[in-house]
Protein backbone atom coordinates (compact mmCIF):
# COMPACT_ATOMS: atom_id res chain seq x y z
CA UNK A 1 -27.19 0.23 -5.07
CA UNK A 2 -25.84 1.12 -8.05
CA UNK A 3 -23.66 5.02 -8.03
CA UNK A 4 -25.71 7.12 -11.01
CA UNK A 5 -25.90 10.34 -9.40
CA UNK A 6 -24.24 12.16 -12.18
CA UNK A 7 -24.68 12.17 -16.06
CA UNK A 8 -21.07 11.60 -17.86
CA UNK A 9 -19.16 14.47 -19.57
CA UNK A 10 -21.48 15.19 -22.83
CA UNK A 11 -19.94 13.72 -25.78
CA UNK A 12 -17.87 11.38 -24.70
CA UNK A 13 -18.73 7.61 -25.54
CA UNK A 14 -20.29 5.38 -23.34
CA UNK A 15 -17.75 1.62 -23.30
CA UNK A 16 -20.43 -1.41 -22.66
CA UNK A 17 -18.03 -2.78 -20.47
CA UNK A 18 -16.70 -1.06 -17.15
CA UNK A 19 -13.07 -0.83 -16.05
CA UNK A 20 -14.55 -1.16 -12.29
CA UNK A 21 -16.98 -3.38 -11.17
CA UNK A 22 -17.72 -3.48 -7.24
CA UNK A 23 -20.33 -6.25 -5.88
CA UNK A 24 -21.71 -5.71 -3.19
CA UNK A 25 -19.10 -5.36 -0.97
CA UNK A 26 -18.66 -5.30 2.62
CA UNK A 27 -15.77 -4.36 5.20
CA UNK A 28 -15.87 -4.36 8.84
CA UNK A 29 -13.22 -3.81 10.95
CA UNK A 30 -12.68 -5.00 14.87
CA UNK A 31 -15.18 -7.35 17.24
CA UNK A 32 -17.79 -7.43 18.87
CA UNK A 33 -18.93 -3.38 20.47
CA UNK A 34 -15.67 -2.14 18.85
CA UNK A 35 -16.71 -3.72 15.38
CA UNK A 36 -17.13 -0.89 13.06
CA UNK A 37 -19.09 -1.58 9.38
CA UNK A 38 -16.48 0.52 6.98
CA UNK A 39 -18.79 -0.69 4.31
CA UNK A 40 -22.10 -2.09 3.57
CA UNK A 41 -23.29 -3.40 0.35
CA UNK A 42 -21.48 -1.22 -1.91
CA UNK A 43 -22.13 -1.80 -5.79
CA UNK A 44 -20.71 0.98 -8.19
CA UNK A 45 -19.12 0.71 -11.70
CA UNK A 46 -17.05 2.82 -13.56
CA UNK A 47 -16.29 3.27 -16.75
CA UNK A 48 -13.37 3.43 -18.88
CA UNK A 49 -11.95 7.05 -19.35
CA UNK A 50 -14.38 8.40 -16.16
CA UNK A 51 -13.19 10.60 -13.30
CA UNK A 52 -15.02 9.87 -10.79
CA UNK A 53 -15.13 11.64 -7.16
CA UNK A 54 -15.84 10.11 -3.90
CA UNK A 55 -17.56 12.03 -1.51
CA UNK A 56 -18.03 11.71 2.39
CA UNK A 57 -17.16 12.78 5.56
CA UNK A 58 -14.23 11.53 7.34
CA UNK A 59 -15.30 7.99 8.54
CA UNK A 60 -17.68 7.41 5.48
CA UNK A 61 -15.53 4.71 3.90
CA UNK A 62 -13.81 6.05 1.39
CA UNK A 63 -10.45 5.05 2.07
CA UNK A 64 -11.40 1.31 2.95
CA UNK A 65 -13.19 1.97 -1.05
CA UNK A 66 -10.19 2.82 -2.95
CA UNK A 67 -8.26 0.37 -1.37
CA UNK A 68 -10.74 -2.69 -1.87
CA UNK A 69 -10.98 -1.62 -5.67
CA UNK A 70 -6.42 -1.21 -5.71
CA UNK A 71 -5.89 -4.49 -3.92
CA UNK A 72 -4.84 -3.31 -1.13
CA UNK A 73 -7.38 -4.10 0.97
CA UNK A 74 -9.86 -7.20 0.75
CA UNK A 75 -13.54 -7.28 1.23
CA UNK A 76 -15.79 -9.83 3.86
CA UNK A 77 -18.14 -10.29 1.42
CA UNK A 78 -18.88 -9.12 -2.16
CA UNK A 79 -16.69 -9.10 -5.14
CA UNK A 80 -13.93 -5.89 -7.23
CA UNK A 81 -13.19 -6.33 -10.54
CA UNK A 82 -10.98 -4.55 -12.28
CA UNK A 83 -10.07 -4.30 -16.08
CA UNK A 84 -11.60 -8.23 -16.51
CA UNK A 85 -9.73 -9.33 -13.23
CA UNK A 86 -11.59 -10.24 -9.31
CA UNK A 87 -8.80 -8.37 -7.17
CA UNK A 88 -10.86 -9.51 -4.33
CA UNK A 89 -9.59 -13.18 -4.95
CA UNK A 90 -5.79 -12.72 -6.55
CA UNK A 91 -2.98 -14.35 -4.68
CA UNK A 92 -0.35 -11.63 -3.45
CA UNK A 93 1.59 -11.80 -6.65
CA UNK A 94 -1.10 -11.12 -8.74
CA UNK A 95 -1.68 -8.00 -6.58
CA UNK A 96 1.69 -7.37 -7.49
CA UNK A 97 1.21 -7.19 -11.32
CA UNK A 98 -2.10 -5.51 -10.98
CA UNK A 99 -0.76 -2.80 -8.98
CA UNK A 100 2.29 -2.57 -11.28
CA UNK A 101 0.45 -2.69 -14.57
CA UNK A 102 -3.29 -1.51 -14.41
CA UNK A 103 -3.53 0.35 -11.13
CA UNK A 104 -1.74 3.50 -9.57
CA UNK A 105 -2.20 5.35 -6.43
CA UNK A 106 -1.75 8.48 -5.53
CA UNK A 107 -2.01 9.52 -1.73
CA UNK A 108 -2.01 12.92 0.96
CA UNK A 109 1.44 11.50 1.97
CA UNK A 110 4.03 11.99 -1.23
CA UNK A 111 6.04 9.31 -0.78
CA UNK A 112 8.89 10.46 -2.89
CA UNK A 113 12.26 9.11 -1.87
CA UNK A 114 14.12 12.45 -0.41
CA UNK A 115 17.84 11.00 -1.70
CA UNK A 116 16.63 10.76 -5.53
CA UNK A 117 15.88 13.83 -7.88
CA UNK A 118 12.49 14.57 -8.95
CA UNK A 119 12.95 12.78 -12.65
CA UNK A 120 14.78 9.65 -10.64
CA UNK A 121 11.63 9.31 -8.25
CA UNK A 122 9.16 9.27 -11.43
CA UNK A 123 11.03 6.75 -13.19
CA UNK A 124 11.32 4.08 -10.34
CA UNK A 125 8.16 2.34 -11.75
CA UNK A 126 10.15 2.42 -14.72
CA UNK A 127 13.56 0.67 -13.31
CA UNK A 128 11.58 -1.72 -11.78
CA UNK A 129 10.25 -2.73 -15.33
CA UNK A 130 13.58 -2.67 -16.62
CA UNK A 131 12.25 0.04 -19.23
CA UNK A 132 15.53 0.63 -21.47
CA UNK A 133 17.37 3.91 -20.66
CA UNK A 134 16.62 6.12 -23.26
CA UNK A 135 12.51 5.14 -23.61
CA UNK A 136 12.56 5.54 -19.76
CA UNK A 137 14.40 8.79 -19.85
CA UNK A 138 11.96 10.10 -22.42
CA UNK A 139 9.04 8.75 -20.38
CA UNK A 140 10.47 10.79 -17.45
CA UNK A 141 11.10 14.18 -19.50
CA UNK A 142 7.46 13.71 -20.85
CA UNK A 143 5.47 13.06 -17.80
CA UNK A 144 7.61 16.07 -15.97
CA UNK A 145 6.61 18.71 -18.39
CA UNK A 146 2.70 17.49 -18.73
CA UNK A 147 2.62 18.09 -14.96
CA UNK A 148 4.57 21.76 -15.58
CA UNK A 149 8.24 20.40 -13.30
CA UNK A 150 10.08 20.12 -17.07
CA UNK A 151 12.90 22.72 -15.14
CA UNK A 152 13.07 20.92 -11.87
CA UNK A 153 13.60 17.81 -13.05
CA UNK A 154 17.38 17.69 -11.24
CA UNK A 155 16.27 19.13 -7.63
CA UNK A 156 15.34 16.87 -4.85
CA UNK A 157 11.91 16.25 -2.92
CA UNK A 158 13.00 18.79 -0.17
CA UNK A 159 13.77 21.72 -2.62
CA UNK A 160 10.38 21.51 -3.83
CA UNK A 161 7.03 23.21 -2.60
CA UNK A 162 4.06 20.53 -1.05
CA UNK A 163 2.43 21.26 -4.28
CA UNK A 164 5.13 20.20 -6.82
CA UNK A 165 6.13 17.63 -4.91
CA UNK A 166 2.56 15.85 -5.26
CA UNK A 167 2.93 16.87 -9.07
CA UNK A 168 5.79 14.47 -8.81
CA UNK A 169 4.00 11.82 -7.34
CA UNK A 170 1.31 12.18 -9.53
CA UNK A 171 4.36 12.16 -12.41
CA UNK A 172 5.52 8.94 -11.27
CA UNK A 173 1.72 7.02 -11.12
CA UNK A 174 1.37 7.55 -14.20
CA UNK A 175 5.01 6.25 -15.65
CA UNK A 176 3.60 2.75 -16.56
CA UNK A 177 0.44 4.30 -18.13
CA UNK A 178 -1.75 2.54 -15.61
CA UNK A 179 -5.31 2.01 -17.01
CA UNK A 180 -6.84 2.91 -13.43
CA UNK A 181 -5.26 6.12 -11.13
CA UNK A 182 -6.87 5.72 -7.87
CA UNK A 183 -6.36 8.94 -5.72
CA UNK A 184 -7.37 9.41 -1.76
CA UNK A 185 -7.19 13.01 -1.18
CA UNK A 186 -4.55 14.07 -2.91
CA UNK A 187 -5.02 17.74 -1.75
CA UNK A 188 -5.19 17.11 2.07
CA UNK A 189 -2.01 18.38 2.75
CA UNK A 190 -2.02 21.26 0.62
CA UNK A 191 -2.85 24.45 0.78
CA UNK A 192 -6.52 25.42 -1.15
CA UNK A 193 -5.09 27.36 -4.15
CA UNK A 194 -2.54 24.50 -4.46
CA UNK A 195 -4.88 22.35 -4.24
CA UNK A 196 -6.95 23.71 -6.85
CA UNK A 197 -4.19 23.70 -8.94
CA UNK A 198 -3.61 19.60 -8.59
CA UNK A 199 -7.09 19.04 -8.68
CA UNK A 200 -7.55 20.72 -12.35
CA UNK A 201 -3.78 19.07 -13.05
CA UNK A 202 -5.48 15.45 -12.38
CA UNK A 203 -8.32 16.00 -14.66
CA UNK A 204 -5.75 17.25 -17.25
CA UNK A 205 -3.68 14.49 -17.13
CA UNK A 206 -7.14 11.72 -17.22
CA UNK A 207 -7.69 13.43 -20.66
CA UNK A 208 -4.08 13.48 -21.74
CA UNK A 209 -3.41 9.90 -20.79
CA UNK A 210 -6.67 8.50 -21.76
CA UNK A 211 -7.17 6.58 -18.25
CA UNK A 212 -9.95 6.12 -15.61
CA UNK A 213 -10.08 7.76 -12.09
CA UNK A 214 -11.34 7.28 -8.78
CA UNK A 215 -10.50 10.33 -6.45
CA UNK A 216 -11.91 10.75 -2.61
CA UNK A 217 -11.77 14.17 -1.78
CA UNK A 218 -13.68 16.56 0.02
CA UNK A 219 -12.90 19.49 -2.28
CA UNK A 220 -15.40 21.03 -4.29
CA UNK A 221 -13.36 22.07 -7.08
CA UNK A 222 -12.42 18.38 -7.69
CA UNK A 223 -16.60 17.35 -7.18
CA UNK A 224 -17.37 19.85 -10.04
CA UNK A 225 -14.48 18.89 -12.13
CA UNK A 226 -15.70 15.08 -11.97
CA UNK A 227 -17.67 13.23 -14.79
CA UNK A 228 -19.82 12.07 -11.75
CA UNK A 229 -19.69 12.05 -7.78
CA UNK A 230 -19.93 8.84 -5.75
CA UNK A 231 -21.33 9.87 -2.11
CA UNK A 232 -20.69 7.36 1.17
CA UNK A 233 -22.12 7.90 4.43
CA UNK A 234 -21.35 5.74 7.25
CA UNK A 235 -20.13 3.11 4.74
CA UNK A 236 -23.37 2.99 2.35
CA UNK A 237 -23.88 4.69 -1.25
CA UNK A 238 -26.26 7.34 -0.74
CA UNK A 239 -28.12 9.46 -3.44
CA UNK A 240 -27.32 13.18 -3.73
């Protein structure tokens, strides 16, 4: 089945060819009684500059989603493509460069490193592409004040709030202006007015950047702030 349970954002132009492409797909995880099906024939595209949202209680799939379409997980069956490329088939340095040059992630868990400032954990993708200094540095100051931390660059991870320190994270995914920002509930350890605040930030920075997005969540603010809504239950697509 094929997700279309949501009209895009009026105006904007449809591409003819999508930045995702998932075939269906299928998951499963343990043997025998213990086996459980995370999915089950799971087809969806997405389109380039789309946010989409991905629905479902805990258990749905979600997670094992996103990380079958960001290479870090691998399908039983079916195919991903993304941006003209079958992650479900690249060798583990391939995975590498996709995940360093097309696709980002952004998770509930920061992940900052607590020893480097705010502006040195954003440009780390950065180092690791040998970016020169000063088009780095400028990278850094730019991404910092689209996200509103332009005055904390200096201060570490554990002089910030939960909330600005996922505004850093989400900083630093964006530092090699990935074409795809995958996203698994990035609000799940924040607080709901926080998390409000992140959600709207996201969609902000989608427009800003010009990129695609795939966010699981189970907040409504971030359903209603989606182009369209992707809904799993017990590992299947389901309508409405």
């Amino acid at each position: 089945m094929t997700a279309t349970t949501a009209a895009a954002t009026p105006g904007r132009p449809q591409a003819a060819e999508p930045l995702v492409r998932v075939e269906h797909v299928h998951r499963s995880y343990g043997t025998g009684r213990a086996r459980v099906h995370a999915l089950q024939d799971v087809s969806l595209e997405v389109r380039p500059g789309e946010l989409v949202a991905v629905v479902g209680r805990s258990g749905s799939g979600k997670t094992t989603l996103l990380n079958a379409i960001g290479g870090l997980d691998r399908p039983d069956e079916g195919r991903v493509v993304v941006a003209g490329r079958e992650v479900s088939s690249l060798d583990e340095r391939c995975l590498v460069a996709l995940r360093r040059d097309v696709v980002s992630f952004v998770f509930q868990t920061f992940g900052l490193v607590p020893v480097l400032t705010a502006a040195e954990n954003v440009g780390v993708p950065l180092r690791m592409r040998r970016t020169p200094v000063a088009e780095r540095e400028a990278r850094v100051a730019l991404l910092l004040d689209l996200v509103g931390l332009g005055p904390h660059a200096r201060q570490r991870p554990g002089q910030l709030s939960g909330g600005q320190q996922q505004r850093v994270a989400l900083a630093r995914a964006l530092a090699n202006s990935p074409r795809l920002l995958i996203a698994d509930e990035p609000t799940g350890q924040l607080d709901s007015e926080t998390g409000r605040a992140v959600m709207a930030l996201i969609r902000a920075v989608v427009e800003a950047e010009g990129m695609t997005a795939i966010v699981s969540t189970h907040d409504p603010v971030m359903v209603a702030l989606a182009d369209r809504v992707v809904r799993l239950a017990d590992g299947r697509l389901v309508d409405g």
